[in-house]
PDB file of N, CA and C in Angstrom:
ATOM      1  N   UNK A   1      39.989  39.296   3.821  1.00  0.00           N
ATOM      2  CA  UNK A   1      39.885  40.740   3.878  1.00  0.00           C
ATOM      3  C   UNK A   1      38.678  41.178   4.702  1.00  0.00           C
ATOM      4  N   UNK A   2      37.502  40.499   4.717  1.00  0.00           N
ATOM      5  CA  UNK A   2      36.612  40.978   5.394  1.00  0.00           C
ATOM      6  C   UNK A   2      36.616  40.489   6.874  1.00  0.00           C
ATOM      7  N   UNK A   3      37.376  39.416   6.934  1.00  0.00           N
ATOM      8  CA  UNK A   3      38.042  39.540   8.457  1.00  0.00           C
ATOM      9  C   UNK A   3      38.335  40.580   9.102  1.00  0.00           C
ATOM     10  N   UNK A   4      39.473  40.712   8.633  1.00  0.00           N
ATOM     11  CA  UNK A   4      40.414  42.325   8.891  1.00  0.00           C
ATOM     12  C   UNK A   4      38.903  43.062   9.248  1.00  0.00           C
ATOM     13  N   UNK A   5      38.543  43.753   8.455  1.00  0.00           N
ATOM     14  CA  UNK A   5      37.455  44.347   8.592  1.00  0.00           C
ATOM     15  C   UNK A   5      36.460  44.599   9.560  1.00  0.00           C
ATOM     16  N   UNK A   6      35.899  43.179   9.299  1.00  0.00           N
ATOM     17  CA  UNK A   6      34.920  43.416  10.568  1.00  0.00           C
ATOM     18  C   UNK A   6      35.776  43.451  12.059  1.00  0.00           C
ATOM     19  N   UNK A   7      36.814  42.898  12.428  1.00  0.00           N
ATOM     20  CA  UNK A   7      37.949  43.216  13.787  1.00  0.00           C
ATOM     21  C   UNK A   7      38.172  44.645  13.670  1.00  0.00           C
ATOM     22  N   UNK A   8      38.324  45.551  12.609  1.00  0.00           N
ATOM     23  CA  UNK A   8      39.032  46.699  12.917  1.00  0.00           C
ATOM     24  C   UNK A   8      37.410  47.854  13.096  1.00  0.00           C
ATOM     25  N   UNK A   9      36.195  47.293  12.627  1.00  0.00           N
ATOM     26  CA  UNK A   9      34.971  47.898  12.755  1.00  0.00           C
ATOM     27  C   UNK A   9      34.670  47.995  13.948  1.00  0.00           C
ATOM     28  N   UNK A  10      34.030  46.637  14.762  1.00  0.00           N
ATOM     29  CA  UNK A  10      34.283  45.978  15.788  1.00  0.00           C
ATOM     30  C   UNK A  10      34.991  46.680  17.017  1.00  0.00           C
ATOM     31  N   UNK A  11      36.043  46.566  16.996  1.00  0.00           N
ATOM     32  CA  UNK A  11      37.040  47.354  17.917  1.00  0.00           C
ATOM     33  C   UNK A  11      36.807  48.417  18.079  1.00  0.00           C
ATOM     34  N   UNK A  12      37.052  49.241  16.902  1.00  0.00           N
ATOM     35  CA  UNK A  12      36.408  50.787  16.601  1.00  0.00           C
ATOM     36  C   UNK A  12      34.840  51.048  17.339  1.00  0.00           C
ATOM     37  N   UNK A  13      34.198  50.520  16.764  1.00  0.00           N
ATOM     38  CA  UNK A  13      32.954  50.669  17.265  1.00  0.00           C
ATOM     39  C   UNK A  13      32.716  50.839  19.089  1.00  0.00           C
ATOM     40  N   UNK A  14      33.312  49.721  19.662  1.00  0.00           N
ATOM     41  CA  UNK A  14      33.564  49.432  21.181  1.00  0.00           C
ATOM     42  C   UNK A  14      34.166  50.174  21.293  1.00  0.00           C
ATOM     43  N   UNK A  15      35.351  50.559  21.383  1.00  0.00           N
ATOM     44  CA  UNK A  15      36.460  51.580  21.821  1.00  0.00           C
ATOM     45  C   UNK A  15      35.673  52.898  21.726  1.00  0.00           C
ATOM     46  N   UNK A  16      35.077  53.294  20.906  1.00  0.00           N
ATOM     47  CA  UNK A  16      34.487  54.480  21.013  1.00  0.00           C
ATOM     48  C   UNK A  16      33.041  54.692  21.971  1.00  0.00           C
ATOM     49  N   UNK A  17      32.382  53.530  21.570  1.00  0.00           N
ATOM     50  CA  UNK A  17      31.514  53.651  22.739  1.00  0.00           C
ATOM     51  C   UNK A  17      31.439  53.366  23.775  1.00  0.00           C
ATOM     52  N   UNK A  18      32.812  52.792  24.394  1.00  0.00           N
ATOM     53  CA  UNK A  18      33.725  53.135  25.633  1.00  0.00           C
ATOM     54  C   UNK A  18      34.203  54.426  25.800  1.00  0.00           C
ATOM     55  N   UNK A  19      34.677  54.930  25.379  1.00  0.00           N
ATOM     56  CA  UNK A  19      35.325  56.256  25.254  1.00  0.00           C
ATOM     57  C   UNK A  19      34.442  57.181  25.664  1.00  0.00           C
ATOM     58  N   UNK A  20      33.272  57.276  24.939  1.00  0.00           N
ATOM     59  CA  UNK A  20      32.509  57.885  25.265  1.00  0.00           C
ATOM     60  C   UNK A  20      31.634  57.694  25.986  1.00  0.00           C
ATOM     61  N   UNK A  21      30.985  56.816  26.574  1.00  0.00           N
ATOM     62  CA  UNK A  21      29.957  56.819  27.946  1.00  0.00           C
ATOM     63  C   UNK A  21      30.918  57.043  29.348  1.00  0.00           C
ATOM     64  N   UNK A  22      32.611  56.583  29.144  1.00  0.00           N
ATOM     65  CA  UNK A  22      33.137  57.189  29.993  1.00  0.00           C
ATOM     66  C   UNK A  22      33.328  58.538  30.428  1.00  0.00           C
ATOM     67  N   UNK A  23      33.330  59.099  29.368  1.00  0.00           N
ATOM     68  CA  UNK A  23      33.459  60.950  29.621  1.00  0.00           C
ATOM     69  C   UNK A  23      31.839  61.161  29.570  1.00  0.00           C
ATOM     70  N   UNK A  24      30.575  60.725  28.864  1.00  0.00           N
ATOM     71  CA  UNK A  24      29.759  61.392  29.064  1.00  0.00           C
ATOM     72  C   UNK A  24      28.615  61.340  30.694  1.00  0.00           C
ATOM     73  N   UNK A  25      28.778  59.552  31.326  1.00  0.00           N
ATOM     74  CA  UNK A  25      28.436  59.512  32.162  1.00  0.00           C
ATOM     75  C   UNK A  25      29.032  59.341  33.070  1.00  0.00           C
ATOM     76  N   UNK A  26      28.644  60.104  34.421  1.00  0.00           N
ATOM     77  CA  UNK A  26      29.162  60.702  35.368  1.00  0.00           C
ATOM     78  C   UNK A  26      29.055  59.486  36.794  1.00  0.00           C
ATOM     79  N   UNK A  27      27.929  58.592  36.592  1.00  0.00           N
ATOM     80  CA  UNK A  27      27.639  57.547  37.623  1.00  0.00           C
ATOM     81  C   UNK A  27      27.942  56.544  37.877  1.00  0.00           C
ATOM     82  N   UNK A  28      27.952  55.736  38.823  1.00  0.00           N
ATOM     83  CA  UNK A  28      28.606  53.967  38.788  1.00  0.00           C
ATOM     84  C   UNK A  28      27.607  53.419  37.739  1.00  0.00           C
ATOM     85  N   UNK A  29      26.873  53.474  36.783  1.00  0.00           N
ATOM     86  CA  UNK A  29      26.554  53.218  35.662  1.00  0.00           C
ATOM     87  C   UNK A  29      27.355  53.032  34.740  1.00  0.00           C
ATOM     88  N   UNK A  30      28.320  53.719  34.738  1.00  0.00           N
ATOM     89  CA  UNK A  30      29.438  53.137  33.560  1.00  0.00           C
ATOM     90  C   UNK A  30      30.346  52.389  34.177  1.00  0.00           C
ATOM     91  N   UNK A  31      30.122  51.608  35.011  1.00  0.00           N
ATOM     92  CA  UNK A  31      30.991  50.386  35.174  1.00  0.00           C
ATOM     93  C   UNK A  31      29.935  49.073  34.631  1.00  0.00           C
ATOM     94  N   UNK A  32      28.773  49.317  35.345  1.00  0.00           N
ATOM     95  CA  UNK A  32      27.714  47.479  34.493  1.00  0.00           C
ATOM     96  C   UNK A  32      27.822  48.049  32.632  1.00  0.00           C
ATOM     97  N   UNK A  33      28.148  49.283  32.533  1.00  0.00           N
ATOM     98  CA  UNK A  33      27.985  49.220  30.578  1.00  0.00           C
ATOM     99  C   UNK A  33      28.988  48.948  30.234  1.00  0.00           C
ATOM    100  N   UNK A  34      30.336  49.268  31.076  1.00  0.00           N
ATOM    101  CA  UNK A  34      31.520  49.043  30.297  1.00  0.00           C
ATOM    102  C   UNK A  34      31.656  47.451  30.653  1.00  0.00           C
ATOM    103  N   UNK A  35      30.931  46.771  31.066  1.00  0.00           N
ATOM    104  CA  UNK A  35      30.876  45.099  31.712  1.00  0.00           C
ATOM    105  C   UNK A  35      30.076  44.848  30.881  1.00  0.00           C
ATOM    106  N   UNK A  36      28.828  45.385  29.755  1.00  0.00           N
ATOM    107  CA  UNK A  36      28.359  45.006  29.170  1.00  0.00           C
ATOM    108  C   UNK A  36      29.189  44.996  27.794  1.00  0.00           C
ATOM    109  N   UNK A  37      29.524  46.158  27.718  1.00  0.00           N
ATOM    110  CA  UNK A  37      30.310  46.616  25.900  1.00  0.00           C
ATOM    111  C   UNK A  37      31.666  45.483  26.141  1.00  0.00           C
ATOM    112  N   UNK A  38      32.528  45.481  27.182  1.00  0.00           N
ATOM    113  CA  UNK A  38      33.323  43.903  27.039  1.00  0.00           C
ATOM    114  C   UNK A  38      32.592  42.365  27.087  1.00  0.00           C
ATOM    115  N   UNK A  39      31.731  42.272  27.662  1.00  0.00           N
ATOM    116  CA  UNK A  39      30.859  41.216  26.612  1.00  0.00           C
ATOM    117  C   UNK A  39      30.547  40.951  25.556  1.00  0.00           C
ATOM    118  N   UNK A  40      30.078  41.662  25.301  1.00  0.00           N
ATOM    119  CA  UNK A  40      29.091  42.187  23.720  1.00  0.00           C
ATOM    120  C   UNK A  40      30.378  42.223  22.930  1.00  0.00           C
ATOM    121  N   UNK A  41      31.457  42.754  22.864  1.00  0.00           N
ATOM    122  CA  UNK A  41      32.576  42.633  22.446  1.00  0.00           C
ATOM    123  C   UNK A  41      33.550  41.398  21.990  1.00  0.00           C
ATOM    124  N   UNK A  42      33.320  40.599  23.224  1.00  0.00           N
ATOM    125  CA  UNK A  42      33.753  39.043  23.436  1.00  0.00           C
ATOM    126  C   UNK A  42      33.429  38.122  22.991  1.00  0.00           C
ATOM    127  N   UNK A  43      31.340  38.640  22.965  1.00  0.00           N
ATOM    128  CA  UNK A  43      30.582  37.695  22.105  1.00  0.00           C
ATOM    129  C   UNK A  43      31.160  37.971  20.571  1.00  0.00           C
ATOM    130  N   UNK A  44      31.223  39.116  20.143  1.00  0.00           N
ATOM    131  CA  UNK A  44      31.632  39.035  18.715  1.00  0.00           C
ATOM    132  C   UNK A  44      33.072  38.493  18.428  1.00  0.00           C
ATOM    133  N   UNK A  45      33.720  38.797  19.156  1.00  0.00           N
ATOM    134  CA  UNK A  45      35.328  38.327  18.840  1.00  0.00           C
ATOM    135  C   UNK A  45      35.286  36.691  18.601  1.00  0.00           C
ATOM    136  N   UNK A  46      34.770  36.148  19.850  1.00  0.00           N
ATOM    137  CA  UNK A  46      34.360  34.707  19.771  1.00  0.00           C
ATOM    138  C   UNK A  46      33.466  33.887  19.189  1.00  0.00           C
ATOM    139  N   UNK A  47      32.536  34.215  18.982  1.00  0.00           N
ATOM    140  CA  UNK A  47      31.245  33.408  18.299  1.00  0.00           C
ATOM    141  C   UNK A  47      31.078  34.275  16.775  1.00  0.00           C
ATOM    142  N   UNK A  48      31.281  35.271  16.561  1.00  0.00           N
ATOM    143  CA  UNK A  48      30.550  35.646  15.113  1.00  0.00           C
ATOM    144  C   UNK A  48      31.583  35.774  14.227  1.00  0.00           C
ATOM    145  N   UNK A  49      33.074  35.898  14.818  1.00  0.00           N
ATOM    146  CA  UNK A  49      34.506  35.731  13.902  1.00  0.00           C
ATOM    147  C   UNK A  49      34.661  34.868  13.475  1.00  0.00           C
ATOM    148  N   UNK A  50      34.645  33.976  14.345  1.00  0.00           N
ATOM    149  CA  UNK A  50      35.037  32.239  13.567  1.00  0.00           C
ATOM    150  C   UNK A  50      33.399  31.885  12.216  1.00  0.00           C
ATOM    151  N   UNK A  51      32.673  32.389  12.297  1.00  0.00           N
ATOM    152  CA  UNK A  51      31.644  32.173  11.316  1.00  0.00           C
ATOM    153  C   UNK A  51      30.973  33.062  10.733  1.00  0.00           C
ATOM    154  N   UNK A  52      32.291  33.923  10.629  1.00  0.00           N
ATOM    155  CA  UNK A  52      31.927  35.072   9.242  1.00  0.00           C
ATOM    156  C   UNK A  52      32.075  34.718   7.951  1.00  0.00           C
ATOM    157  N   UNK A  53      32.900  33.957   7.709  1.00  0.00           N
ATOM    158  CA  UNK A  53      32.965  33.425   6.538  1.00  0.00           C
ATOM    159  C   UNK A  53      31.549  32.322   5.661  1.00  0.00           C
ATOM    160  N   UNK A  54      30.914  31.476   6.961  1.00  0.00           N
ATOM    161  CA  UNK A  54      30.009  31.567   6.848  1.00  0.00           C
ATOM    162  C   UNK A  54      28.893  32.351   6.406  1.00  0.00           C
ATOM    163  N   UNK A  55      28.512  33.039   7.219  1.00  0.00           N
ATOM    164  CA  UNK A  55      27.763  34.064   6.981  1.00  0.00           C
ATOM    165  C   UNK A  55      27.837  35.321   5.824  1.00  0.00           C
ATOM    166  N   UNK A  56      28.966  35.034   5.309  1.00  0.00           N
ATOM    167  CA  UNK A  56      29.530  35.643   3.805  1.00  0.00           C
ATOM    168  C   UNK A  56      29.238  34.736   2.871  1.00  0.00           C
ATOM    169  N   UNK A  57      29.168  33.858   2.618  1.00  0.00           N
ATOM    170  CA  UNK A  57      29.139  32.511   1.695  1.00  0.00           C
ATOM    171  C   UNK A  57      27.492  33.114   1.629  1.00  0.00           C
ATOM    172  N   UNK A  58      26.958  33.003   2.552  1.00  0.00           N
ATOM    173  CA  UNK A  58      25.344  32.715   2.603  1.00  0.00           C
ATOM    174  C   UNK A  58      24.766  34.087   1.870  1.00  0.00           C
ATOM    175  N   UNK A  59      25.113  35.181   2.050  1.00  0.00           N
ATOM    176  CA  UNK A  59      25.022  36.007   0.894  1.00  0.00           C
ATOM    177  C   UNK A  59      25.494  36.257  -0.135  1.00  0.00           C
TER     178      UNK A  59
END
């Protein structure tokens, strides 16, 4: 369950702060952030999903 969770947080979280630096900034600046927020994104999908359960145990 806290799988689910953190993927649908996650997503949410990115998607919106995609969403929004697209409509709020106006410059080729939102292309290196939206290259950053799909990283940062990727890193979590890949490295902190598979060892959430981990990291649940440990608290």
């Amino acid at each position: 369950m806290i799988e689910v969770l953190f993927l649908l947080l996650w997503t949410g979280l990115f998607c919106g702060a995609g969403y929004l630096s697209w409509i709020k900034i106006a410059r080729h600046l939102k292309v290196y952030l939206m290259m950053f927020y799909n990283c940062a994104y990727l890193i979590g999908v890949f490295l902190l999903y598979p060892r959430l359960g981990e990291m649940w145990r440990f608290f």
